[in-house]
N, C-alpha and C. Protein backbone atom coordinates (compact mmCIF):
# COMPACT_ATOMS: atom_id res chain seq x y z
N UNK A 1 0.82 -1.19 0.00
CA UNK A 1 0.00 0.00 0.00
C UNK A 1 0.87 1.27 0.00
N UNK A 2 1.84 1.52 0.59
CA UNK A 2 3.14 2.64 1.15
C UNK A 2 3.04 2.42 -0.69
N UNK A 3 3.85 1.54 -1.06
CA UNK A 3 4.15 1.58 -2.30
C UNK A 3 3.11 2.21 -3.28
N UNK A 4 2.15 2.16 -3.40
CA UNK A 4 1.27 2.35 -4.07
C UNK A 4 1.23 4.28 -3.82
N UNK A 5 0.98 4.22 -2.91
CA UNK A 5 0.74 5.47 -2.40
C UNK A 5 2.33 6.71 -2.67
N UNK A 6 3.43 5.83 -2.64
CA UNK A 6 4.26 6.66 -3.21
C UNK A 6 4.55 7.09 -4.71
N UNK A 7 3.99 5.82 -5.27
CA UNK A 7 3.90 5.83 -6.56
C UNK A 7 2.96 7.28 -7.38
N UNK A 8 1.54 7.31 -6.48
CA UNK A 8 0.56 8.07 -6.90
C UNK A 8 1.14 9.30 -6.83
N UNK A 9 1.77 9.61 -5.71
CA UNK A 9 2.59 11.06 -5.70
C UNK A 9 3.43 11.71 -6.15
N UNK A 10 4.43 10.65 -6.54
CA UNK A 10 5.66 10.48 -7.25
C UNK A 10 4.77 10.90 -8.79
N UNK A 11 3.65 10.52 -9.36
CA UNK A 11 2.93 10.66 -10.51
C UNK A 11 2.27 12.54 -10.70
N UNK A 12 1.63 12.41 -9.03
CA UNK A 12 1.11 13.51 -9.19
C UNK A 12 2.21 15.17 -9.20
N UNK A 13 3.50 14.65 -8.74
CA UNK A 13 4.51 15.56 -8.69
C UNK A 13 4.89 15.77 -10.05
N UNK A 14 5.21 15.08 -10.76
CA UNK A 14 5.79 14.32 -12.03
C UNK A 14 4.75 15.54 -13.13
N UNK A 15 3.94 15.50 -13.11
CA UNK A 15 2.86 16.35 -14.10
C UNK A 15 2.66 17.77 -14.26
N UNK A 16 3.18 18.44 -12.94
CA UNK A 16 3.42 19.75 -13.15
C UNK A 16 4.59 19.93 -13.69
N UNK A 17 5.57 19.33 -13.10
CA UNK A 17 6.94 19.73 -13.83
C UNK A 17 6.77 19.04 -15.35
N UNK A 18 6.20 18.58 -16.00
CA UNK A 18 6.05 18.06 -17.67
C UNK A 18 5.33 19.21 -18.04
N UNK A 19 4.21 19.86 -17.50
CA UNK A 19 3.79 21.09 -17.78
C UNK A 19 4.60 22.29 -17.96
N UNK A 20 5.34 22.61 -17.15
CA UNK A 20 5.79 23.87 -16.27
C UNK A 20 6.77 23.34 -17.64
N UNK A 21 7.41 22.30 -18.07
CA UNK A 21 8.58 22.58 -18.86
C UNK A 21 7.79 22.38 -20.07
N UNK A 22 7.14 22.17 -20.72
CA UNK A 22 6.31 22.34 -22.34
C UNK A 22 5.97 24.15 -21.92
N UNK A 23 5.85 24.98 -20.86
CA UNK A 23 5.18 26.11 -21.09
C UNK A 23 6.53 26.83 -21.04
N UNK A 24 7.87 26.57 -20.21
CA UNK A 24 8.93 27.31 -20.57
C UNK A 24 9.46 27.04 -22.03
N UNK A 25 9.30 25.78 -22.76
CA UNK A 25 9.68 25.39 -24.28
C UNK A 25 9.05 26.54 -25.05
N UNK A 26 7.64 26.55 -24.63
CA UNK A 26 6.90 27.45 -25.30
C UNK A 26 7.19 28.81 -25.52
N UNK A 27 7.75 29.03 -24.49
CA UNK A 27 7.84 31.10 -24.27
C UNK A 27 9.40 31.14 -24.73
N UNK A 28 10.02 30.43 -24.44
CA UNK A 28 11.96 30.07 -24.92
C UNK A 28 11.72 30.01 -26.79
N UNK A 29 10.82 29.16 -27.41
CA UNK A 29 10.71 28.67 -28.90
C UNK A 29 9.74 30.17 -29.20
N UNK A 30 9.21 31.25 -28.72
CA UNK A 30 8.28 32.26 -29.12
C UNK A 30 9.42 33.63 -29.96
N UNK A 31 10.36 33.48 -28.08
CA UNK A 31 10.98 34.54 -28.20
C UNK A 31 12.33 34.57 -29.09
N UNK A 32 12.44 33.32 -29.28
CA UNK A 32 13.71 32.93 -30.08
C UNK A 32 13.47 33.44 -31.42
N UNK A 33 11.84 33.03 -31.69
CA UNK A 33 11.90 33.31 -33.06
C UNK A 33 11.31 35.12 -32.88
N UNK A 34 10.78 35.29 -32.07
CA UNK A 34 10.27 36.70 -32.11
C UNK A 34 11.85 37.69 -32.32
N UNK A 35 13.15 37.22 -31.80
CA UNK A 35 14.34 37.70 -31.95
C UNK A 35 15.02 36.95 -33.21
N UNK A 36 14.53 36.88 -33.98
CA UNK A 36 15.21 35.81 -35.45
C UNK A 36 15.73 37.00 -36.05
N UNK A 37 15.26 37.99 -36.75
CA UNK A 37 15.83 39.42 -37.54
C UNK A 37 16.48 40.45 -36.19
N UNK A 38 16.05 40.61 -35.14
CA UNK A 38 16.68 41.29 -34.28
C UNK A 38 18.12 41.15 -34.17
N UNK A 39 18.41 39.64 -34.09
CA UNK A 39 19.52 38.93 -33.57
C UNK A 39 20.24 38.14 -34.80
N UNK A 40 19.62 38.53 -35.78
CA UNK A 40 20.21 38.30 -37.00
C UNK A 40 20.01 36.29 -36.78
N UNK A 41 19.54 35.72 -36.33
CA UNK A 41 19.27 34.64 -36.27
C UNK A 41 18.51 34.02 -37.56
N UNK A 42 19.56 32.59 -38.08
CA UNK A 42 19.23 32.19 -39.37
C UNK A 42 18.23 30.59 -38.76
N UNK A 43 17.02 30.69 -38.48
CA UNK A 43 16.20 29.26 -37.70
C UNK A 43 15.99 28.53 -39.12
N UNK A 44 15.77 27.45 -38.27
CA UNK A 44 15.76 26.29 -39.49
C UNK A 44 14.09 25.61 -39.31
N UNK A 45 12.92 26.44 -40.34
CA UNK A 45 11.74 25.78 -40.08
C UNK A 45 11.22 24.24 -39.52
N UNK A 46 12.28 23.42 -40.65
CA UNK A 46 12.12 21.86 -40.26
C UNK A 46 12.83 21.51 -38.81
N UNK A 47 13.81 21.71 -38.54
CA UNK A 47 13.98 21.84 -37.19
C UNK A 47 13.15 21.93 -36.11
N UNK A 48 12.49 23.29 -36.01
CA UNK A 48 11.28 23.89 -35.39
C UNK A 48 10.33 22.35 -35.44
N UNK A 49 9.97 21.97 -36.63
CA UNK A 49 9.12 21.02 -36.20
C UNK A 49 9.16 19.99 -36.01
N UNK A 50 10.76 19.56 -36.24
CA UNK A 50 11.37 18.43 -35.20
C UNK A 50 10.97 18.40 -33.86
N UNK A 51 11.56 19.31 -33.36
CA UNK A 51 11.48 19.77 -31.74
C UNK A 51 9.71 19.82 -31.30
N UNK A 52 8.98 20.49 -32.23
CA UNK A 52 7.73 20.11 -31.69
C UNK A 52 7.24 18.73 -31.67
N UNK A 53 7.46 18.21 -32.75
CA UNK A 53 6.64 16.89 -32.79
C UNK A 53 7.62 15.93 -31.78
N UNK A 54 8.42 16.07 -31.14
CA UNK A 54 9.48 15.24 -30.17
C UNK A 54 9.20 15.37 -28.78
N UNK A 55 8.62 16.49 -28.63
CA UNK A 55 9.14 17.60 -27.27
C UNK A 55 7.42 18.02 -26.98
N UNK A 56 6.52 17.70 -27.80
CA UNK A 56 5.67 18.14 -27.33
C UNK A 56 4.36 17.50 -28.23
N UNK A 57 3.51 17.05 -26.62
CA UNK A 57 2.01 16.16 -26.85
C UNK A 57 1.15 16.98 -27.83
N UNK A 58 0.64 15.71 -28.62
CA UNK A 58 -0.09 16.11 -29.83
C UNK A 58 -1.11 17.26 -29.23
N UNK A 59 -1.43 16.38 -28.17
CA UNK A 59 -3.08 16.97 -27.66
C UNK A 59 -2.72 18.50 -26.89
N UNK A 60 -1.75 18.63 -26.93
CA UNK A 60 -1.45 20.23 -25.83
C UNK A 60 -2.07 20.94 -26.62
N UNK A 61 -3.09 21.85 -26.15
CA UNK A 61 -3.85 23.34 -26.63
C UNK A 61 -3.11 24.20 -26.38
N UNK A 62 -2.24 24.55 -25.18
CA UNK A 62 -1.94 25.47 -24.97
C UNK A 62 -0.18 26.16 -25.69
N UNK A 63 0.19 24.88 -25.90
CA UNK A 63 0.91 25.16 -26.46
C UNK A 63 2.04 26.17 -27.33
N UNK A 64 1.07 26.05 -28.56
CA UNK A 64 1.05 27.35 -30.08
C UNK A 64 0.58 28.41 -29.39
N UNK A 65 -0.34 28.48 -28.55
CA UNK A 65 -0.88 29.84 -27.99
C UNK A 65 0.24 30.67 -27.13
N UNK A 66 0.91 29.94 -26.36
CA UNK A 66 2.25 30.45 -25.45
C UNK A 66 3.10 30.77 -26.76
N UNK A 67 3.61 30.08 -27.63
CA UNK A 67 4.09 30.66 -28.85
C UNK A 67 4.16 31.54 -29.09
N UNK A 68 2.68 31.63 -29.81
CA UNK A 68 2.30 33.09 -30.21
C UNK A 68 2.43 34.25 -29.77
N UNK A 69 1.96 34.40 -28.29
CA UNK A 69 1.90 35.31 -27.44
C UNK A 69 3.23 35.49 -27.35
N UNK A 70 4.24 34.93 -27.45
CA UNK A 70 5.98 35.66 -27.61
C UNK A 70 6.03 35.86 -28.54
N UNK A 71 5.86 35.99 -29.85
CA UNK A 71 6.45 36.07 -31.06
C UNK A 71 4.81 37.32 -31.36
N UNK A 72 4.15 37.64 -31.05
CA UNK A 72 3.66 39.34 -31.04
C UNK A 72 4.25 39.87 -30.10
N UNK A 73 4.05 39.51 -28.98
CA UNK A 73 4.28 40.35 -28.01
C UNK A 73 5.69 41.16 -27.61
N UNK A 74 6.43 39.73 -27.42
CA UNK A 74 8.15 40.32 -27.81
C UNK A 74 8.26 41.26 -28.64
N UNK A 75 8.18 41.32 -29.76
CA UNK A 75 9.30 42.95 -30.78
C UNK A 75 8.79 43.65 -30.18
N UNK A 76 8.21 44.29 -29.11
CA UNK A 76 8.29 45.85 -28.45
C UNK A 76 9.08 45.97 -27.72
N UNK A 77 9.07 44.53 -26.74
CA UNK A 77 10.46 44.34 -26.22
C UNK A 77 11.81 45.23 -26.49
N UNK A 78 11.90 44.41 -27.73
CA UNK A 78 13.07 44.28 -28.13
C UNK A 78 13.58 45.56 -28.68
N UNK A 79 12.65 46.19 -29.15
CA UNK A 79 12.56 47.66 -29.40
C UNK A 79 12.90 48.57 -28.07
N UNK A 80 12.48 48.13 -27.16
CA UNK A 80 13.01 48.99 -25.92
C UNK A 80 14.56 48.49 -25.25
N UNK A 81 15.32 47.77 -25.91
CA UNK A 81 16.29 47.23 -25.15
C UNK A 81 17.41 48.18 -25.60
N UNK A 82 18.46 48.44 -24.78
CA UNK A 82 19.79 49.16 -24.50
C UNK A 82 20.41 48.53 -25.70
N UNK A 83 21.69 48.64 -26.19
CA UNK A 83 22.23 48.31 -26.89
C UNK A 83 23.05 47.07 -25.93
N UNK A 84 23.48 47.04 -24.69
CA UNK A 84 24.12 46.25 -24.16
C UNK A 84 22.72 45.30 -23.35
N UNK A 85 21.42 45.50 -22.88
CA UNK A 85 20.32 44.54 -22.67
C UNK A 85 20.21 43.44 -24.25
N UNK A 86 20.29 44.06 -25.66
CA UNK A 86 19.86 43.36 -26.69
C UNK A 86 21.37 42.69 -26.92
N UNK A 87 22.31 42.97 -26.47
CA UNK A 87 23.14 42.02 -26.88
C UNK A 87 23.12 40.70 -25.80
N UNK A 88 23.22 41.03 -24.79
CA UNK A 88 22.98 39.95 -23.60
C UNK A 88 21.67 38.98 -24.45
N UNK A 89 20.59 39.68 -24.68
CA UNK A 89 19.76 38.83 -25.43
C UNK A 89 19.83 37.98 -26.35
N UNK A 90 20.58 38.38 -27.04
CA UNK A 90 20.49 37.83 -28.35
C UNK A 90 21.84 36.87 -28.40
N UNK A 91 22.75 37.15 -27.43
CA UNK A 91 23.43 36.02 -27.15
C UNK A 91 22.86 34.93 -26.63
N UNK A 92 22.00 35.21 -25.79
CA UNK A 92 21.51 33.99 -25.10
C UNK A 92 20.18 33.33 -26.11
N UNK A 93 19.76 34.15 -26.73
CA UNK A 93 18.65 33.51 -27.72
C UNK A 93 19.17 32.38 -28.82
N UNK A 94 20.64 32.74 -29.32
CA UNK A 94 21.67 32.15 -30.21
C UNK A 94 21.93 30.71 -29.25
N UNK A 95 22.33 31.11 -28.14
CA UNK A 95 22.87 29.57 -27.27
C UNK A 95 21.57 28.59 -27.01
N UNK A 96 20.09 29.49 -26.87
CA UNK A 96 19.44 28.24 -26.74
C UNK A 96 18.77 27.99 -28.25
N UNK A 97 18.79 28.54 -28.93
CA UNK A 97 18.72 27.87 -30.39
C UNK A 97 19.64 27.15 -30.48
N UNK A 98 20.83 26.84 -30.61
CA UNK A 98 22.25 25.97 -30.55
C UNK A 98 21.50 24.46 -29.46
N UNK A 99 21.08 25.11 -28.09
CA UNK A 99 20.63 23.69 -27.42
C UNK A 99 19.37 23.37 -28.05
N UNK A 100 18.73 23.95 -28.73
CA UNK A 100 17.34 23.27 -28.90
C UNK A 100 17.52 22.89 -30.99
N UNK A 101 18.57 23.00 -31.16
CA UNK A 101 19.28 22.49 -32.11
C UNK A 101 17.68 23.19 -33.60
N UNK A 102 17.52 24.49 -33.48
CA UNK A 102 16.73 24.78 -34.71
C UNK A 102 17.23 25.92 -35.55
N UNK A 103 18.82 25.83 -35.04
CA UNK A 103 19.47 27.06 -36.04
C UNK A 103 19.65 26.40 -37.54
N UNK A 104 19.68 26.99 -38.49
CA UNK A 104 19.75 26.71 -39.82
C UNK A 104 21.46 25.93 -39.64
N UNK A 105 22.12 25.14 -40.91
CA UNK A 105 23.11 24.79 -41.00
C UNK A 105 23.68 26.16 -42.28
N UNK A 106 24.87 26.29 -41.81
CA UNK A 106 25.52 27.06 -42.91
C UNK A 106 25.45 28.24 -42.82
């Protein structure tokens, strides 16, 4: 029974963090591309939908919507950033395109 009962929790713990990380994928894959011409970033479409169809349940709704909402919302952002805030950015937008492997080759 102990067993059982650790199991259920161990499950019910388990589901927010699968959430909580498809909704940071989401806002990380928005802004990356919302910074693609900012940051002079060359993304690789098929890539992009590597990573979705791998990384993320058919059935998620919420998904494309977290997307979206970075990729409008961001360029005002980015429009308000320092010259030394948009470089910090756009370095780090470059390194997680590099980990989430959807930069173009070449």
């Amino acid at each position: 029974m102990k067993m059982i009962l650790a199991l259920a929790i161990a499950a019910a713990t388990a589901a927010p963090t699968l959430a909580d990380d498809l909704r940071d994928l989401a806002r990380a894959l928005g802004e990356i591309m919302a910074s693609e011409a900012a940051c002079e970033l060359k993304l690789d479409p098929e890539a992009i939908r590597k990573l979705i169809r791998t990384k993320v349940p058919a059935d998620d709704l919420r998904f494309m919507k977290d997307v979206d909402n970075q990729v409008v919302l961001f360029p005002g952002r980015l429009e308000d950033m320092t010259d030394a805030v948009k470089a910090a950015h756009c370095e780090q937008m470059g390194r997680l395109a590099v980990t989430l492997q959807i930069l173009r080759e070449g």
